[in-house]
N, C-alpha and C. Protein backbone atom coordinates (compact mmCIF):
# COMPACT_ATOMS: atom_id res chain seq x y z
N UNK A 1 -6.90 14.97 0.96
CA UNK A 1 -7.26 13.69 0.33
C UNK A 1 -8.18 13.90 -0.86
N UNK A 2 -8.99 14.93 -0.83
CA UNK A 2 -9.88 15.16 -2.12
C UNK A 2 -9.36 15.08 -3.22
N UNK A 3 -8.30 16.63 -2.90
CA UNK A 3 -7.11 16.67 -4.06
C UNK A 3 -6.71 15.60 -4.77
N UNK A 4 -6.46 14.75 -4.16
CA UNK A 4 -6.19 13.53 -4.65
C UNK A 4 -7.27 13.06 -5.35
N UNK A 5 -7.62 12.58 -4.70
CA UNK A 5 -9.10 11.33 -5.81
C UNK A 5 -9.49 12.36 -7.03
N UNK A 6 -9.07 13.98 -7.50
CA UNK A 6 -9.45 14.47 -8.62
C UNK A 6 -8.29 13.67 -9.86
N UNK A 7 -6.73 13.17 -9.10
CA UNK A 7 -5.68 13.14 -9.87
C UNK A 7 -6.18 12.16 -11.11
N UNK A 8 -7.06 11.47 -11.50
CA UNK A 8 -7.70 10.45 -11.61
C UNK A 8 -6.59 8.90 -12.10
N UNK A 9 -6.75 7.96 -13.11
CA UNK A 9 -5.69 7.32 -13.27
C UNK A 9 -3.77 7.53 -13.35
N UNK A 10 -3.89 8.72 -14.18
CA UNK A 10 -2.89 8.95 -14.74
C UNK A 10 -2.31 9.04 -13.20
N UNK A 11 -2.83 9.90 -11.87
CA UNK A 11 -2.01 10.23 -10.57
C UNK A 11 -1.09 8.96 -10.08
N UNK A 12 -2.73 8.04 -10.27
CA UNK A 12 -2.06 6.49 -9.89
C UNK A 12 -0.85 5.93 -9.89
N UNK A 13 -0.99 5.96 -11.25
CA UNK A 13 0.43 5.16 -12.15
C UNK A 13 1.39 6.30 -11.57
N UNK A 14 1.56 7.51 -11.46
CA UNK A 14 2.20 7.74 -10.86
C UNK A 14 3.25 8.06 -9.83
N UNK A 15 1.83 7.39 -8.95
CA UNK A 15 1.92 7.12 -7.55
C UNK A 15 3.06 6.00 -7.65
N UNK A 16 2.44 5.31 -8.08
CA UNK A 16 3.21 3.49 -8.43
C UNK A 16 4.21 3.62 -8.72
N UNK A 17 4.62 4.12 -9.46
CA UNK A 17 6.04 4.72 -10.65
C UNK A 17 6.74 4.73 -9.23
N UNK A 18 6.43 6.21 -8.33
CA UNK A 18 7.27 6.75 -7.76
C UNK A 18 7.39 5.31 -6.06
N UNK A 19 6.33 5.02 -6.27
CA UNK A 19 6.79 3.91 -4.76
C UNK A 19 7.70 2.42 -5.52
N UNK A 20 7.46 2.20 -6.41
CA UNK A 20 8.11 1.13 -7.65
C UNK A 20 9.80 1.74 -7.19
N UNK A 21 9.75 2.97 -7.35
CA UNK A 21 11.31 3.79 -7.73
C UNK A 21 12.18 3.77 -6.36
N UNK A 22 11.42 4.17 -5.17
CA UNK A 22 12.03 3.88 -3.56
C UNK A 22 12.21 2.47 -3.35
N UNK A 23 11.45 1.89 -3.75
CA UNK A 23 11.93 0.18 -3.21
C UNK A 23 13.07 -0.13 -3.95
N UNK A 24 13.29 0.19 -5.38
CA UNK A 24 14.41 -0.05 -5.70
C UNK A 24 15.72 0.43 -5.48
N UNK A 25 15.44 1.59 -4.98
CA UNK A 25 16.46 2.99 -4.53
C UNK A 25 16.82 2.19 -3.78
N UNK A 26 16.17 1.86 -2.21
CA UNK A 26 16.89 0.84 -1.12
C UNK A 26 17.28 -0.64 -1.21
N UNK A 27 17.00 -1.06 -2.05
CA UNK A 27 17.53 -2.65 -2.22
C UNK A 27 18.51 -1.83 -3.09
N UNK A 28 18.81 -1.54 -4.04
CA UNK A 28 20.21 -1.03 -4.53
C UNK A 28 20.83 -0.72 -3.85
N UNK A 29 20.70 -0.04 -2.95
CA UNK A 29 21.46 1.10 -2.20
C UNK A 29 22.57 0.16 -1.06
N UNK A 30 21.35 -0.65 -0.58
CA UNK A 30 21.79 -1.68 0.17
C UNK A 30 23.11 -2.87 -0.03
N UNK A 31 22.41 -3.28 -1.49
CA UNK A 31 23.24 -3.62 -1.82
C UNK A 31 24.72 -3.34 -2.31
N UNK A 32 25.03 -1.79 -2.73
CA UNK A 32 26.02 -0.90 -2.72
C UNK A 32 26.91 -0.89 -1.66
N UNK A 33 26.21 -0.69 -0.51
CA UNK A 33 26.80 -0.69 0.70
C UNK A 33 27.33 -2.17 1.38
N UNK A 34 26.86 -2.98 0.56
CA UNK A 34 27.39 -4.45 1.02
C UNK A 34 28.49 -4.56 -0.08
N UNK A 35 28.85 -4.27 -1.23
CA UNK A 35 29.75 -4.07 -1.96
C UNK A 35 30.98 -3.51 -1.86
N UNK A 36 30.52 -2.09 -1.20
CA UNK A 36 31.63 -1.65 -1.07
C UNK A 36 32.85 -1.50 -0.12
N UNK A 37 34.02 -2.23 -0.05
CA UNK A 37 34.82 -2.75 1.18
C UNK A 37 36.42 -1.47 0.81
N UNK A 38 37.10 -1.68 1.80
CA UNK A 38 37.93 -0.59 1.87
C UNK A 38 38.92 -1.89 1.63
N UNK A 39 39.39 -1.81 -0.27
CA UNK A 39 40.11 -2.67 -1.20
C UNK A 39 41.47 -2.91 -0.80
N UNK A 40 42.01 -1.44 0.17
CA UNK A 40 43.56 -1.72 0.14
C UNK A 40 43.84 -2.83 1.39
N UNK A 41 42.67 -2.56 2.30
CA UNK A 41 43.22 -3.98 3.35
C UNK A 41 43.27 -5.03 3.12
N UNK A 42 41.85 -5.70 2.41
CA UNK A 42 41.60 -6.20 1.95
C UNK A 42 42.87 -6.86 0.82
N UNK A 43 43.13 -6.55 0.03
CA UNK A 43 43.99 -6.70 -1.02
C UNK A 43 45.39 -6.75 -0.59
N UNK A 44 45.51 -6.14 1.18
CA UNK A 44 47.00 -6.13 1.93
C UNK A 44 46.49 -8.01 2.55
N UNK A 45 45.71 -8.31 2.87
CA UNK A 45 44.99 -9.06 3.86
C UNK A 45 45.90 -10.19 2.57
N UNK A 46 45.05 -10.10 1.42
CA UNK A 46 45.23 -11.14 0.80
C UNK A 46 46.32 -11.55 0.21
N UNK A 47 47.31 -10.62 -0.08
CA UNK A 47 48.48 -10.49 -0.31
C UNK A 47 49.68 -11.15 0.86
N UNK A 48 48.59 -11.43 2.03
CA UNK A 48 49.64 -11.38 3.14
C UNK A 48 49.80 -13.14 3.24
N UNK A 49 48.43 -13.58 3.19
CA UNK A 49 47.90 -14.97 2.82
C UNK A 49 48.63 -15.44 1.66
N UNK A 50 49.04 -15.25 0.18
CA UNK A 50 49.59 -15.62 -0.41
C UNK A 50 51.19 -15.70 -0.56
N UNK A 51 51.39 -14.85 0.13
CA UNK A 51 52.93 -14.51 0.35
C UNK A 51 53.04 -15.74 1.46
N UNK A 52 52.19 -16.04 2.24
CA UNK A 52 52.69 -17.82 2.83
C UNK A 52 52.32 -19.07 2.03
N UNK A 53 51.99 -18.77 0.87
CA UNK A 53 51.30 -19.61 -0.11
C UNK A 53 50.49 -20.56 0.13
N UNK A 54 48.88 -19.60 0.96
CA UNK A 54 47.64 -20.44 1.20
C UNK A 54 46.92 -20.02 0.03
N UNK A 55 47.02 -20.60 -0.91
CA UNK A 55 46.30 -20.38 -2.20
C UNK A 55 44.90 -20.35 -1.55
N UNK A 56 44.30 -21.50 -1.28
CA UNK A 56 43.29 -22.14 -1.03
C UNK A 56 42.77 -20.76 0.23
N UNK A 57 43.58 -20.49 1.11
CA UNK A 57 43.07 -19.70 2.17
C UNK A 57 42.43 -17.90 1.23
N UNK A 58 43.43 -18.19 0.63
CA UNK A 58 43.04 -16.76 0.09
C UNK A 58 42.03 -16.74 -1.02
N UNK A 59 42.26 -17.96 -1.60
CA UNK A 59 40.43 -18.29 -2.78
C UNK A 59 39.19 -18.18 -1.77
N UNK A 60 39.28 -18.48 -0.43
CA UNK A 60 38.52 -18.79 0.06
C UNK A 60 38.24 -17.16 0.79
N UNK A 61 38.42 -16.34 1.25
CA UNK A 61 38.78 -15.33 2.24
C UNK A 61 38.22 -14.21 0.80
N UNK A 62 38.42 -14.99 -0.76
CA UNK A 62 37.54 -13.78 -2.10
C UNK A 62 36.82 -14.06 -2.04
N UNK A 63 35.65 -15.29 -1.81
CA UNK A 63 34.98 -15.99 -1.96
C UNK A 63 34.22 -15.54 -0.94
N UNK A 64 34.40 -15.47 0.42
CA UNK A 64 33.19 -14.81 1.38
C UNK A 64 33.54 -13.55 1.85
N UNK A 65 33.97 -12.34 0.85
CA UNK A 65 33.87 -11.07 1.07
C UNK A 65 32.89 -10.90 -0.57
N UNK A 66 31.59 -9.97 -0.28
CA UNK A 66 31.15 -9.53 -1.09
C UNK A 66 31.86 -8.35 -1.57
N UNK A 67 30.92 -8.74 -2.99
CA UNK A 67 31.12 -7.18 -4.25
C UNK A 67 32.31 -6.95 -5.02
N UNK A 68 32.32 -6.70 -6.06
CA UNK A 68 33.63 -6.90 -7.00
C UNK A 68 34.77 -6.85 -6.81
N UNK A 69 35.52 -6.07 -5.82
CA UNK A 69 36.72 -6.33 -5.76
C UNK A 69 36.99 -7.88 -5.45
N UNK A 70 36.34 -8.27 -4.86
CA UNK A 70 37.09 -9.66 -4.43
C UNK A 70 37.03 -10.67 -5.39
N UNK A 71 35.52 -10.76 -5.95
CA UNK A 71 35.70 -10.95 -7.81
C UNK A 71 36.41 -11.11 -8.41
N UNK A 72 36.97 -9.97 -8.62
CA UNK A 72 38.31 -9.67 -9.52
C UNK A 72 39.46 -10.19 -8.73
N UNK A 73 39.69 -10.01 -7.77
CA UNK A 73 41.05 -10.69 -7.14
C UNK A 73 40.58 -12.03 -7.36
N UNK A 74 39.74 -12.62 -6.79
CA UNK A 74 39.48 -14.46 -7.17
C UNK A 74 39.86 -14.95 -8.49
N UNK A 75 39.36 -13.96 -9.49
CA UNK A 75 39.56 -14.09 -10.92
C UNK A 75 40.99 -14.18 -10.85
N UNK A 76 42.03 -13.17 -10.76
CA UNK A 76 42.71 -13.16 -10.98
C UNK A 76 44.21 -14.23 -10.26
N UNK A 77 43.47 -14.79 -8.96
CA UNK A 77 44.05 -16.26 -8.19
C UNK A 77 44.08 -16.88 -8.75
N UNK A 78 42.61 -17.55 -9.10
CA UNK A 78 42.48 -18.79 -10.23
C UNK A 78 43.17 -18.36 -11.74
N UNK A 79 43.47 -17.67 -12.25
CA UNK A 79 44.57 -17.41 -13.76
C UNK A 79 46.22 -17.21 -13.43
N UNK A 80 46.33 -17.46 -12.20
CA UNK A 80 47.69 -17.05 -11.54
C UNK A 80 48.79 -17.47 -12.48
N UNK A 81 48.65 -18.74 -13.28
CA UNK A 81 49.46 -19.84 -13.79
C UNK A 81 49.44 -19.07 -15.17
N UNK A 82 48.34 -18.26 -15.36
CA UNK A 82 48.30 -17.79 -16.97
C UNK A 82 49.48 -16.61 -16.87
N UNK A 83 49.83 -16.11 -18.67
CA UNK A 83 50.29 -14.88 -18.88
C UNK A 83 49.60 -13.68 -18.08
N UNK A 84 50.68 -12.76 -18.14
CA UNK A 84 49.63 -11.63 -17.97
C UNK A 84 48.97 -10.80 -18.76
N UNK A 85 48.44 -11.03 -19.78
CA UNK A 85 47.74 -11.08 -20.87
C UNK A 85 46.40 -11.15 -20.42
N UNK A 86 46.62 -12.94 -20.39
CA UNK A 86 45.43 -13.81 -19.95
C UNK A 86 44.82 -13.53 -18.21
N UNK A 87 45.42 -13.15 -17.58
CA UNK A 87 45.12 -13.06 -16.11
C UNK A 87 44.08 -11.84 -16.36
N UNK A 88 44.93 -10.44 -17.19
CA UNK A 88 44.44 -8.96 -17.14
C UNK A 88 42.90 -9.20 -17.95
N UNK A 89 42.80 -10.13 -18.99
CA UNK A 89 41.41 -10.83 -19.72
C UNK A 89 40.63 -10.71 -19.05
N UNK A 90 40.76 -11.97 -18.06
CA UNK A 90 40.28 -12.94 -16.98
C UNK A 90 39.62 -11.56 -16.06
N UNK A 91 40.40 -11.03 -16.03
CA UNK A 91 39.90 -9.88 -15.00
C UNK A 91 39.25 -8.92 -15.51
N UNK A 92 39.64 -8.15 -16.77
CA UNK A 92 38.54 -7.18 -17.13
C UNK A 92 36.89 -8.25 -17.57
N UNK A 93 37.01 -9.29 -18.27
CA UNK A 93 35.54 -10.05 -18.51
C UNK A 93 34.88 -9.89 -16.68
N UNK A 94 35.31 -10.01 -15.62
CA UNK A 94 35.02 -10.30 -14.34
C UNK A 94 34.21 -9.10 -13.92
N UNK A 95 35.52 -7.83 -14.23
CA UNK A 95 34.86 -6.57 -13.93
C UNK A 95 33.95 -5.71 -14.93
N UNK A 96 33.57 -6.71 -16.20
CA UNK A 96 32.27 -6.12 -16.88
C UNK A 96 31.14 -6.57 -16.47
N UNK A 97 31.50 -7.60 -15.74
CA UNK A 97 30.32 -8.71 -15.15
C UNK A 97 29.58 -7.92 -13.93
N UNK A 98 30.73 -7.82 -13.12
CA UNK A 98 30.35 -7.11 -11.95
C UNK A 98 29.80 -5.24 -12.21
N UNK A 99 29.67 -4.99 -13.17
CA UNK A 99 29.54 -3.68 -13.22
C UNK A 99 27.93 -3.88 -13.71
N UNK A 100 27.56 -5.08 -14.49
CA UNK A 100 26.35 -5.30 -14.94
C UNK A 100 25.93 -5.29 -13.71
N UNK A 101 26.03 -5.94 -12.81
CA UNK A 101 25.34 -6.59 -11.23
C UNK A 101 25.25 -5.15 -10.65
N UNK A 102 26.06 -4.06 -10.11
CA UNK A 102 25.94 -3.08 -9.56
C UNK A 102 24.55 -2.44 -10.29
N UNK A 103 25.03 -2.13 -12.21
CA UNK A 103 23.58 -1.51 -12.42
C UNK A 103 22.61 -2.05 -12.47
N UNK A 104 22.10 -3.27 -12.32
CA UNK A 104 21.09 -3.71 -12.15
C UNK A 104 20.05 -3.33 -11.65
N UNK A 105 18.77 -2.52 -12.63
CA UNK A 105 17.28 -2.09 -12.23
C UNK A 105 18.06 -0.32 -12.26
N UNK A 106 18.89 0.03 -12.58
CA UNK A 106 18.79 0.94 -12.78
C UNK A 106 17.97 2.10 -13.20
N UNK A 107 18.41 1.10 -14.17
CA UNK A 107 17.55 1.60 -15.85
C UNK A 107 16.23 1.99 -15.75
N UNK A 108 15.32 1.13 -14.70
CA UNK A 108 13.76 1.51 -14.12
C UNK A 108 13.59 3.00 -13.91
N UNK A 109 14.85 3.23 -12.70
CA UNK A 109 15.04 4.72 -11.94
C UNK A 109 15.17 5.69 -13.23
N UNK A 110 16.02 5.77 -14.40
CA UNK A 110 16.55 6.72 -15.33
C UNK A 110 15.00 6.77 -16.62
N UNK A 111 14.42 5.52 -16.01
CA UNK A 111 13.23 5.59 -17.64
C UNK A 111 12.06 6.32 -16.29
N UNK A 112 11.84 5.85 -15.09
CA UNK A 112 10.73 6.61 -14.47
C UNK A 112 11.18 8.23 -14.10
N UNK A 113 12.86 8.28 -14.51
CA UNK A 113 12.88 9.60 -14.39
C UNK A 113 12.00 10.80 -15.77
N UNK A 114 12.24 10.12 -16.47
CA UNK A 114 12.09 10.47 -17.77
C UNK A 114 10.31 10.19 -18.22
N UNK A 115 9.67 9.31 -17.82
CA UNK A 115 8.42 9.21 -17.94
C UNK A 115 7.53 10.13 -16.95
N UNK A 116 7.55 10.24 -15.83
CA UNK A 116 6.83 10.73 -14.67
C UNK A 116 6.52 12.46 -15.41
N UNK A 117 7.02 12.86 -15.36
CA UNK A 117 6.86 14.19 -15.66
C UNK A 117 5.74 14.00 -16.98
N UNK A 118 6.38 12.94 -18.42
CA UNK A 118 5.74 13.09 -19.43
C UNK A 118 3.67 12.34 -18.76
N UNK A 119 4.07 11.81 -17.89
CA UNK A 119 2.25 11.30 -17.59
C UNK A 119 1.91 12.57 -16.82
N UNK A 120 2.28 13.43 -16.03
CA UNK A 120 2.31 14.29 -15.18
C UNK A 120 1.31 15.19 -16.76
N UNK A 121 2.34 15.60 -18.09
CA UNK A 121 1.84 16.20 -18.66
C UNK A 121 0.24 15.75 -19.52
N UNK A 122 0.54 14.42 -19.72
CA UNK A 122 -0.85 13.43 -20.10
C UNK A 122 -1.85 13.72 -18.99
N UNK A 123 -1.40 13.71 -18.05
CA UNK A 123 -2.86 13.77 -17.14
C UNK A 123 -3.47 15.39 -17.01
N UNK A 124 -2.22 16.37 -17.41
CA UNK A 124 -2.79 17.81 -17.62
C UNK A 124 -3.32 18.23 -18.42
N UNK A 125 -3.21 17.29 -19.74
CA UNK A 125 -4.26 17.75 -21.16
C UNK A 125 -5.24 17.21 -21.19
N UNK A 126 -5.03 15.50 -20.09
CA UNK A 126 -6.68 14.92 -20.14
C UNK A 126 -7.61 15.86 -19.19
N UNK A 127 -6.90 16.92 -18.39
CA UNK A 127 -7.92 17.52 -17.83
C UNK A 127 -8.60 18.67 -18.17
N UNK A 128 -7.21 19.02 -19.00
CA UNK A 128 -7.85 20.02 -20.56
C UNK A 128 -9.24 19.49 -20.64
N UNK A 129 -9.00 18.40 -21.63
CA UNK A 129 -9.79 17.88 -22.36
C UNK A 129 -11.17 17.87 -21.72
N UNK A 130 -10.96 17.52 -20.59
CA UNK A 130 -12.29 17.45 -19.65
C UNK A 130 -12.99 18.67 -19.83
N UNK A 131 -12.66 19.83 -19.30
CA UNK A 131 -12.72 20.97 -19.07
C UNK A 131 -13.65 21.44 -20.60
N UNK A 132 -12.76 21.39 -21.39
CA UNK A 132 -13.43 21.90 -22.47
C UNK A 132 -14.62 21.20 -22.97
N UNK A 133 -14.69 19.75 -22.80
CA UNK A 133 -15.97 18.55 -22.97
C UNK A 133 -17.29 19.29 -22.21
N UNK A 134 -16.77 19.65 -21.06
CA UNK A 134 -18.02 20.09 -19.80
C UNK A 134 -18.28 21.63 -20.53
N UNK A 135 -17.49 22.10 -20.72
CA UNK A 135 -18.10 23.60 -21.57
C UNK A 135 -18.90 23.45 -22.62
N UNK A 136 -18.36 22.48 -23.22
CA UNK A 136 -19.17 22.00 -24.87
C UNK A 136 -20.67 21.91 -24.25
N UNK A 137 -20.75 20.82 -23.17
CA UNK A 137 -21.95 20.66 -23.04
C UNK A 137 -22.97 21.26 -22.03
N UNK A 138 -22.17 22.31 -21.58
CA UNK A 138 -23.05 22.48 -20.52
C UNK A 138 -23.05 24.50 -20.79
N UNK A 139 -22.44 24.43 -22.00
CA UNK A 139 -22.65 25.78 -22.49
C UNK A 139 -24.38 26.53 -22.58
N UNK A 140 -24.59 27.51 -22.75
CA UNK A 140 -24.21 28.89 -22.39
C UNK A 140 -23.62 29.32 -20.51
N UNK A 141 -24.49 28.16 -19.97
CA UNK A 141 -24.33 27.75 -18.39
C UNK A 141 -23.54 27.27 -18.01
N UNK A 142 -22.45 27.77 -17.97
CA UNK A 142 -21.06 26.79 -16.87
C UNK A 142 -20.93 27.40 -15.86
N UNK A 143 -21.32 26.62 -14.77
CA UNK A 143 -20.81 26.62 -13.10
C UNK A 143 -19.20 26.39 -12.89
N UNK A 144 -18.60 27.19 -12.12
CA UNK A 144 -17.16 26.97 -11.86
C UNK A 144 -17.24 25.74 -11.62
N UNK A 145 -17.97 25.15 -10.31
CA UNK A 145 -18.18 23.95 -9.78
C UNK A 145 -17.93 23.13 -10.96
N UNK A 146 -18.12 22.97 -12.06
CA UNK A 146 -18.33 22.34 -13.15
C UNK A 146 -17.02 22.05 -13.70
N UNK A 147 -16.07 22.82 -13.59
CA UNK A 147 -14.65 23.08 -13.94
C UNK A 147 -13.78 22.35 -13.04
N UNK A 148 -13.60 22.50 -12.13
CA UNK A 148 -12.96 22.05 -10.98
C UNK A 148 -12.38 20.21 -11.04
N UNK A 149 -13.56 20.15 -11.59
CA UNK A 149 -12.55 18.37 -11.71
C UNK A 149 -11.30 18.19 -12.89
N UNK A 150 -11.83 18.49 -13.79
CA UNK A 150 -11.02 18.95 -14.62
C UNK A 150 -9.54 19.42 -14.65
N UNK A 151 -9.98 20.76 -13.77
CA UNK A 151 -8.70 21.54 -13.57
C UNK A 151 -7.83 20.90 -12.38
N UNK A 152 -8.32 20.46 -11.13
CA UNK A 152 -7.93 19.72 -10.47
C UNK A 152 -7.13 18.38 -11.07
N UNK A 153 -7.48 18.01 -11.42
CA UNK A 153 -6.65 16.85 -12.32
C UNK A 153 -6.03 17.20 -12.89
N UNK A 154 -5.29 18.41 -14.10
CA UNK A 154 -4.38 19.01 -14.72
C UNK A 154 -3.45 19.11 -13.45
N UNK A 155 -3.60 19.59 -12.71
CA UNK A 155 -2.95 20.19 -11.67
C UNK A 155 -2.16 18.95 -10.27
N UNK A 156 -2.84 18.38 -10.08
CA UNK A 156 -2.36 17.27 -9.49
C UNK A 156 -1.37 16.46 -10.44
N UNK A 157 -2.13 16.26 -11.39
CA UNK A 157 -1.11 15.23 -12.38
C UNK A 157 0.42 15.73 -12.88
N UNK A 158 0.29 16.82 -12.81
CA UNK A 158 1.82 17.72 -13.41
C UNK A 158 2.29 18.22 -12.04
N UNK A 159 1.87 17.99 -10.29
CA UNK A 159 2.80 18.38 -9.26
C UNK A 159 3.30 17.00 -9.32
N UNK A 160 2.23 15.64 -9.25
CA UNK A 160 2.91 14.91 -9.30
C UNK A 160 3.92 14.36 -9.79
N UNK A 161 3.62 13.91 -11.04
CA UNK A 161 4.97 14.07 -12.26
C UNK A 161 6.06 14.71 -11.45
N UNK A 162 5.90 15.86 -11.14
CA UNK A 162 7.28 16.36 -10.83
C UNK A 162 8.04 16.02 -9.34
N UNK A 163 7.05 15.80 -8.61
CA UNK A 163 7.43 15.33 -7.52
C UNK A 163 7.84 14.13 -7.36
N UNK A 164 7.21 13.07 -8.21
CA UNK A 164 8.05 11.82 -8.56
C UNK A 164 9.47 11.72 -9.24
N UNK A 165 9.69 12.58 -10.49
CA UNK A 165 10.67 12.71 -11.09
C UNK A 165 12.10 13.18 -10.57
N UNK A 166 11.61 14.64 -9.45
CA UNK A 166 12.82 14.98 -8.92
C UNK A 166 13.24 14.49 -8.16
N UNK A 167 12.87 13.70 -7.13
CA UNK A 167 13.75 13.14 -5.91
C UNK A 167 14.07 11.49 -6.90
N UNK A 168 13.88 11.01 -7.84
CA UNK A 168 13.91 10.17 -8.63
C UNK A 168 15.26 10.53 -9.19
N UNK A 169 15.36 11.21 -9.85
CA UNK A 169 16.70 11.68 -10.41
C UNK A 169 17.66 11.86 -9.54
N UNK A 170 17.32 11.99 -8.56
CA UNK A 170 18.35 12.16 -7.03
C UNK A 170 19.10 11.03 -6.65
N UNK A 171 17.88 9.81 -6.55
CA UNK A 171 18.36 8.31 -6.14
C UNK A 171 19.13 8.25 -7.48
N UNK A 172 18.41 8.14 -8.67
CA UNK A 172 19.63 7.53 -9.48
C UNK A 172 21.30 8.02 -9.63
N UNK A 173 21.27 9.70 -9.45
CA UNK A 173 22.35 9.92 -9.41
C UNK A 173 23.18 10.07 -8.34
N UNK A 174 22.94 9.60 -6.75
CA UNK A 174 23.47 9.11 -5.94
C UNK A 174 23.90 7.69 -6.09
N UNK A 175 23.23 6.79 -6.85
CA UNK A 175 23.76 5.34 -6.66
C UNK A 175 24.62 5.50 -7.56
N UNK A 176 24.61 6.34 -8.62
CA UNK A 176 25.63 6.32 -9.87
C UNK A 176 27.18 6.58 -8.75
N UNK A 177 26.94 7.66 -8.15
CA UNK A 177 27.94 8.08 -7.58
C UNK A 177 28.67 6.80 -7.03
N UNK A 178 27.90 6.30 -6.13
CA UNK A 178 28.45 5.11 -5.48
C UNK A 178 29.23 4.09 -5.78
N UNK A 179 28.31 3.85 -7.39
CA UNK A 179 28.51 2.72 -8.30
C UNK A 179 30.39 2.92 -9.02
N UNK A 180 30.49 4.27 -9.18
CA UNK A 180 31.28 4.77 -9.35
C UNK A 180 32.64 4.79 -8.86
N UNK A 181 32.59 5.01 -7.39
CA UNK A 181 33.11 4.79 -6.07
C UNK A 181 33.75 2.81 -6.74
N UNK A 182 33.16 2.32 -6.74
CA UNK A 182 32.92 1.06 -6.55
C UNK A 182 34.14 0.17 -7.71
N UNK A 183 33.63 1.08 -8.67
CA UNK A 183 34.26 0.46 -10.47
C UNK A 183 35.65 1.24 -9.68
N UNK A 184 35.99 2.21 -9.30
CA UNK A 184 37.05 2.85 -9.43
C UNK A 184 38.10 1.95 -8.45
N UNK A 185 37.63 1.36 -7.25
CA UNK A 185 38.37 0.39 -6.33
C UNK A 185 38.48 -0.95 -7.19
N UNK A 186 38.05 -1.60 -7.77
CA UNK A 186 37.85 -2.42 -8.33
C UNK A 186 38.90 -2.36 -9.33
N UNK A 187 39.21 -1.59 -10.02
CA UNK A 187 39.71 -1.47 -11.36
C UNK A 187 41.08 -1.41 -10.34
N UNK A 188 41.95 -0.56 -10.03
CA UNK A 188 42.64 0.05 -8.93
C UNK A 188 42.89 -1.96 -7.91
N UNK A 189 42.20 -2.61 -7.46
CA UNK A 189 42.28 -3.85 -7.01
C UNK A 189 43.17 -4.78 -8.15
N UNK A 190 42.27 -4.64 -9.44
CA UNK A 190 42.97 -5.48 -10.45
C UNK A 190 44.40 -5.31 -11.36
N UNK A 191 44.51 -4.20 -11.26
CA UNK A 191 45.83 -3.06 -11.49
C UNK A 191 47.02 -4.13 -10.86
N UNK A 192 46.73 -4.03 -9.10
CA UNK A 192 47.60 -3.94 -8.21
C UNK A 192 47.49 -5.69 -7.97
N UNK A 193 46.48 -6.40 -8.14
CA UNK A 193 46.84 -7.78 -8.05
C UNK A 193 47.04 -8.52 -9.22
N UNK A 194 46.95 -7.97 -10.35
CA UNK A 194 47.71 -8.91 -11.19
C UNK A 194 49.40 -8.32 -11.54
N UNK A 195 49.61 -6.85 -11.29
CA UNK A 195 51.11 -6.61 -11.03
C UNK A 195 51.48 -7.57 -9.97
N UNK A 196 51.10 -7.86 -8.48
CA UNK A 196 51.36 -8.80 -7.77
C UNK A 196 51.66 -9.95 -8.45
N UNK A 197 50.95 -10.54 -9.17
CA UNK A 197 51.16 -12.18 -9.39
C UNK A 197 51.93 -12.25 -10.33
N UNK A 198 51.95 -11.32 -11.07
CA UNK A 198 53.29 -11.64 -12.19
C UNK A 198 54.42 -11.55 -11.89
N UNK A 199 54.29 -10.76 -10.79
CA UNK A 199 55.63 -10.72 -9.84
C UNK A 199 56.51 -11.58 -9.38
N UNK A 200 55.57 -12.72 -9.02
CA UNK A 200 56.07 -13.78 -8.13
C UNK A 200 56.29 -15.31 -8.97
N UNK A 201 57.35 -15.71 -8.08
CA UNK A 201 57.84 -17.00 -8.84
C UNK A 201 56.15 -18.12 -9.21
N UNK A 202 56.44 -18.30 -10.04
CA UNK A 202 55.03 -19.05 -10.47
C UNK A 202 55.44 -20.31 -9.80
N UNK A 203 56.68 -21.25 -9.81
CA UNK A 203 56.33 -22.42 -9.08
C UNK A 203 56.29 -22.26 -7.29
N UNK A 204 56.41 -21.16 -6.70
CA UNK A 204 55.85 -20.86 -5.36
C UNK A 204 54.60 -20.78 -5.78
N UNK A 205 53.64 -20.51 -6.00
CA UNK A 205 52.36 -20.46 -6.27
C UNK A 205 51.68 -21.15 -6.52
């Protein structure tokens, strides 16, 4: 615990940075995992519903399954009547939408990846700085003792930095993965349900 209380502000914000960065890691993460549904049943499910022509059953059945695929299939129910031009529109505007929503707060994780280390290095020159202040003044006589806060704070501030940064870069590029996972069913959903609807007699529908 000593170690610590030498880190002085700069550790702080660090600290913060890196507990700021886990809360978001798991509400993302979470939310990822509520997103992501296994598209082909789903998309068999709904296909199966429209092929008896419950429009309404199957708007409804996109409507309370989370996360973009169903998005995009809803999108693409409600344009049923359009070209397929206009449907494939309808659906990519849907799935830029939904790709904003997945990265959402990302951006926090990829800038505290990128900052942590640089305060890590701020807090190692302010302890420079220290260090050499206490020599200035306490020259011809410097006690190690005298040094120690100083150096202690260089030293804390740049494990931290790094210890925030690397498992930081971890979460972000695991959710990327996910996110990834996610756009790729999605896209692959909209492919295969607007080939569906153009398929089919429009006045059954």
């Amino acid at each position: 615990m000593s170690v610590v209380l030498h880190g002085g502000p700069v550790f702080w914000l660090i600290v913060f940075l890196g507990v700021a960065s886990v809360a978001v890691f798991f509400e993302r993460l979470l939310h990822l995992r509520r997103a992501q549904i296994d598209y082909g049943d789903f998309l068999k499910g709904v296909c199966n519903v429209l092929e008896n022509g419950n429009i309404d059953e199957a708007m409804m059945i996109c409507e309370e399954t989370p996360g973009p695929v169903a998005a995009v299939v809803l999108t693409a129910i409600r344009h049923r009547r359009g070209t397929r031009e206009a449907i494939r529109e309808a659906v990519e505007n849907t799935g830029r939408s939904e790709i904003s929503r997945l990265e959402r707060r990302l951006a926090s994780l990829a800038v505290t990846c990128q900052i942590a280390p640089l305060l890590g290095l701020l807090g190692t020159l302010l302890g420079i700085i220290r260090i050499v202040q206490t020599i200035n003044e306490q020259a011809p006589v410097v006690q190690s003792t005298d040094l120690t806060t100083g150096l202690m704070q260089a030293l804390v501030t740049t494990v931290a930095g790094l210890l925030v940064a690397i498992p930081c870069h971890a979460m972000y590029s695991m959710l990327m993965i996910r996110i990834e996972r996610i756009v790729l069913d999605m896209e692959a959903s909209a492919s295969e349900i607007v080939a569906y609807l153009t398929k089919q007699d429009t006045s059954m529908l």
